[in-house]
C-alpha atoms as a PDB file:
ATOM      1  CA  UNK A   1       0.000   0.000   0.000  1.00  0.00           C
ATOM      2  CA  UNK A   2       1.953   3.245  -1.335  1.00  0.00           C
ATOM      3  CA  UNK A   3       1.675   6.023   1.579  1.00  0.00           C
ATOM      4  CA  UNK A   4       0.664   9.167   0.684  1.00  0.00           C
ATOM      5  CA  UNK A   5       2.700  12.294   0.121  1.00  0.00           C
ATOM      6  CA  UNK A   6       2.635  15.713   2.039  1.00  0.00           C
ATOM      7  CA  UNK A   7       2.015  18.641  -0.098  1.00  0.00           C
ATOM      8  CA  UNK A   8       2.207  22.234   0.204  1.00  0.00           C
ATOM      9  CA  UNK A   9       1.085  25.452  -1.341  1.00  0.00           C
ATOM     10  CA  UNK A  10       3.911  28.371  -1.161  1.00  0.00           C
ATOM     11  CA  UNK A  11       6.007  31.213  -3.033  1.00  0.00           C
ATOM     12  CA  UNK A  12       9.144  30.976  -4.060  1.00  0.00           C
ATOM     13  CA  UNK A  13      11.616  33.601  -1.498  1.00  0.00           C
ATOM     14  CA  UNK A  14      14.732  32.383  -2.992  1.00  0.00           C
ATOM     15  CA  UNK A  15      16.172  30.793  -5.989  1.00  0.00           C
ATOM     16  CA  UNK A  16      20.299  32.052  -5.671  1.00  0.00           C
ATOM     17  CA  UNK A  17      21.039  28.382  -4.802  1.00  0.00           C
ATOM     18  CA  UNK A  18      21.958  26.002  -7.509  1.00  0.00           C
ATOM     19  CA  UNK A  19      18.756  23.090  -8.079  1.00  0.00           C
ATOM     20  CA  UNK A  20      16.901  24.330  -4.549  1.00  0.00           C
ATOM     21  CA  UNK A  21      14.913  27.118  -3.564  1.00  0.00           C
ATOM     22  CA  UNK A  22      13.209  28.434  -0.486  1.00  0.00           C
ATOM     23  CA  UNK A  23       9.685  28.698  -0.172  1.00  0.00           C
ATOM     24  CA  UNK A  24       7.531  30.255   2.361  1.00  0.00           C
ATOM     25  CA  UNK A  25       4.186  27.964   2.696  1.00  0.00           C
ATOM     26  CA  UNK A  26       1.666  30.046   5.154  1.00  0.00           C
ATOM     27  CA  UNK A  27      -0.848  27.879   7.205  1.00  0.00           C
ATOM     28  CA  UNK A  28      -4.010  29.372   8.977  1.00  0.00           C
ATOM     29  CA  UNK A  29      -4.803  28.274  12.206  1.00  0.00           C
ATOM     30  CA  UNK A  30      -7.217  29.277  15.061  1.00  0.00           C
ATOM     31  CA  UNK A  31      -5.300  30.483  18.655  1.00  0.00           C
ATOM     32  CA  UNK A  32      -6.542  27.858  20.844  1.00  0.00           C
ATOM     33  CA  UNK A  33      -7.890  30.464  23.569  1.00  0.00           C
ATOM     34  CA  UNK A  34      -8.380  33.791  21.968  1.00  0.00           C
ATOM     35  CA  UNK A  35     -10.078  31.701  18.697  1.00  0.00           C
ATOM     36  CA  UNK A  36      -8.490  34.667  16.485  1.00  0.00           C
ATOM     37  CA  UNK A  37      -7.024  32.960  13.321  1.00  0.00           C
ATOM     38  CA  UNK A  38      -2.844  33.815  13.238  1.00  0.00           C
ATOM     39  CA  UNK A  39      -0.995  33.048  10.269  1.00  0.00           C
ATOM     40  CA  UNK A  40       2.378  30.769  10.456  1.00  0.00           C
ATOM     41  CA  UNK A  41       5.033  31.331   7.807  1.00  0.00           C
ATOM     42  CA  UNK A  42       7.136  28.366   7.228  1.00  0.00           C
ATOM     43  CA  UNK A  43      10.189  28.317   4.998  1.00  0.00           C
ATOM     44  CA  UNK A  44      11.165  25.330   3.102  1.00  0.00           C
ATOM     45  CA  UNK A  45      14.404  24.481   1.078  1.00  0.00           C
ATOM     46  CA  UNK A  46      12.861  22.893  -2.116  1.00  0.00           C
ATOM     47  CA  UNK A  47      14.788  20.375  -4.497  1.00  0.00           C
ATOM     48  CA  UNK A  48      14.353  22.112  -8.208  1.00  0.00           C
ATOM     49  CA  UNK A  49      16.514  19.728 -10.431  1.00  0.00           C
ATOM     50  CA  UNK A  50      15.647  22.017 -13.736  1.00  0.00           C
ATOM     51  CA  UNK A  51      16.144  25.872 -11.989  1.00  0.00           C
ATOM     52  CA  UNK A  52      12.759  26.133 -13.532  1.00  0.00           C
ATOM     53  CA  UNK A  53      11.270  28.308 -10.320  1.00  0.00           C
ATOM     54  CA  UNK A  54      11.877  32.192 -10.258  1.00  0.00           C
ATOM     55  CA  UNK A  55      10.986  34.598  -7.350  1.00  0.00           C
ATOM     56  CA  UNK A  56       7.655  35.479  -6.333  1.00  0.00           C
ATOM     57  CA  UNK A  57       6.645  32.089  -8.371  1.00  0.00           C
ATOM     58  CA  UNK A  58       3.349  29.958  -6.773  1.00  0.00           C
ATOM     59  CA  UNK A  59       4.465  25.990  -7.049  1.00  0.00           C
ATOM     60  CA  UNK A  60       3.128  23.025  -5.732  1.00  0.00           C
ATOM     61  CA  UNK A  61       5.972  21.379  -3.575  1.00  0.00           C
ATOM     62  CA  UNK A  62       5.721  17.492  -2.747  1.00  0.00           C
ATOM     63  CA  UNK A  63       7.303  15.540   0.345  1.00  0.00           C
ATOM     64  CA  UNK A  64      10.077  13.407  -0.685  1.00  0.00           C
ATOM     65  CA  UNK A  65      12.980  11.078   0.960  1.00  0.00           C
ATOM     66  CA  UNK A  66      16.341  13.587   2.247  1.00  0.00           C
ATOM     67  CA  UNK A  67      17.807  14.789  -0.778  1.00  0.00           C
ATOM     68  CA  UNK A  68      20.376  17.161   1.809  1.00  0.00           C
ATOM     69  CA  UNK A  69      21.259  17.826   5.417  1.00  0.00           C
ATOM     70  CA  UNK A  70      17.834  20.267   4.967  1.00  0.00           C
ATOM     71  CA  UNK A  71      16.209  19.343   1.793  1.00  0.00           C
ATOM     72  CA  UNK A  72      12.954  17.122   1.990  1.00  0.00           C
ATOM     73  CA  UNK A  73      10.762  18.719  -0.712  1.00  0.00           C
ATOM     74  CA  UNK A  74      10.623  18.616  -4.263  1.00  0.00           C
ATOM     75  CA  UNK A  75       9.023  20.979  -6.563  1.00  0.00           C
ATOM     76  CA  UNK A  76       6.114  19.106  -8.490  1.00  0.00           C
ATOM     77  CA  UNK A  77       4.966  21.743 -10.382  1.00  0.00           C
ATOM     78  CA  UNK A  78       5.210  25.693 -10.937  1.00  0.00           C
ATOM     79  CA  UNK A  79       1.000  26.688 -11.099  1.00  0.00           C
ATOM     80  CA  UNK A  80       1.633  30.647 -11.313  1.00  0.00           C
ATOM     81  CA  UNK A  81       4.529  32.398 -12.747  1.00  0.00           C
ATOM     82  CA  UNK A  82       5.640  35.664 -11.021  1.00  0.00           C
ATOM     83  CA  UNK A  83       5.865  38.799 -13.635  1.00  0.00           C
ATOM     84  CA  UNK A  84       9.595  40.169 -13.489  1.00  0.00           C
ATOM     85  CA  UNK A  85       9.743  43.732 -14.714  1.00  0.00           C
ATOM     86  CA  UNK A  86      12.959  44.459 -16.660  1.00  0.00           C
ATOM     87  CA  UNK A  87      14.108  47.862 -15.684  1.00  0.00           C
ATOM     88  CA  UNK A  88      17.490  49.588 -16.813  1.00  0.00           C
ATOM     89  CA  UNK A  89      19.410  51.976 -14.571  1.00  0.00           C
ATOM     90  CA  UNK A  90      18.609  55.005 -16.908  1.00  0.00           C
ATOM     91  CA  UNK A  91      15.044  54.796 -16.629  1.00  0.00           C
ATOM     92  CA  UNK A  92      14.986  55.044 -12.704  1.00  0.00           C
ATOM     93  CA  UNK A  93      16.750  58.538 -12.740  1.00  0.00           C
END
């Protein structure tokens, strides 16, 4: 019987690292004794074999077996791509 995998929802902080990248997954939960929801931000280092993911990108990421001392995601699949604005140094002046 195949057990099934952890996934997560999150945006891509980080991707100066060769093949990973750091996401930030945010979980909603309910204080248990003022019942006001609080957000938790969670960062992840993220096995991306193809340096497909950019910043500010939305991807699915998947639980997998170590792939590092902190690696234990994978990215399964990039579901928005983040708009990067290309601006030169002469137009900010």
């Amino acid at each position: 019987m195949e057990k099934k995998k952890k996934t997560r929802l999150g945006r891509v902080l980080s991707n100066k690292m060769d093949k990973t990248v750091v996401v930030e997954v945010e979980t909603r939960r309910q204080h248990s004794r003022y019942k006001k929801v609080v957000r938790h931000k969670t960062k992840f280092k993220v096995h991306d074999g193809g340096n497909t993911c950019g910043i500010g990108d939305l991807v699915r990421i998947v639980e997998t077996r170590p792939l590092s001392r902190e690696k234990r995601w994978r990215v399964d699949e990039v579901l928005v791509k983040a708009e990067t604005v290309a601006v030169k140094p002469e137009e900010i002046e």
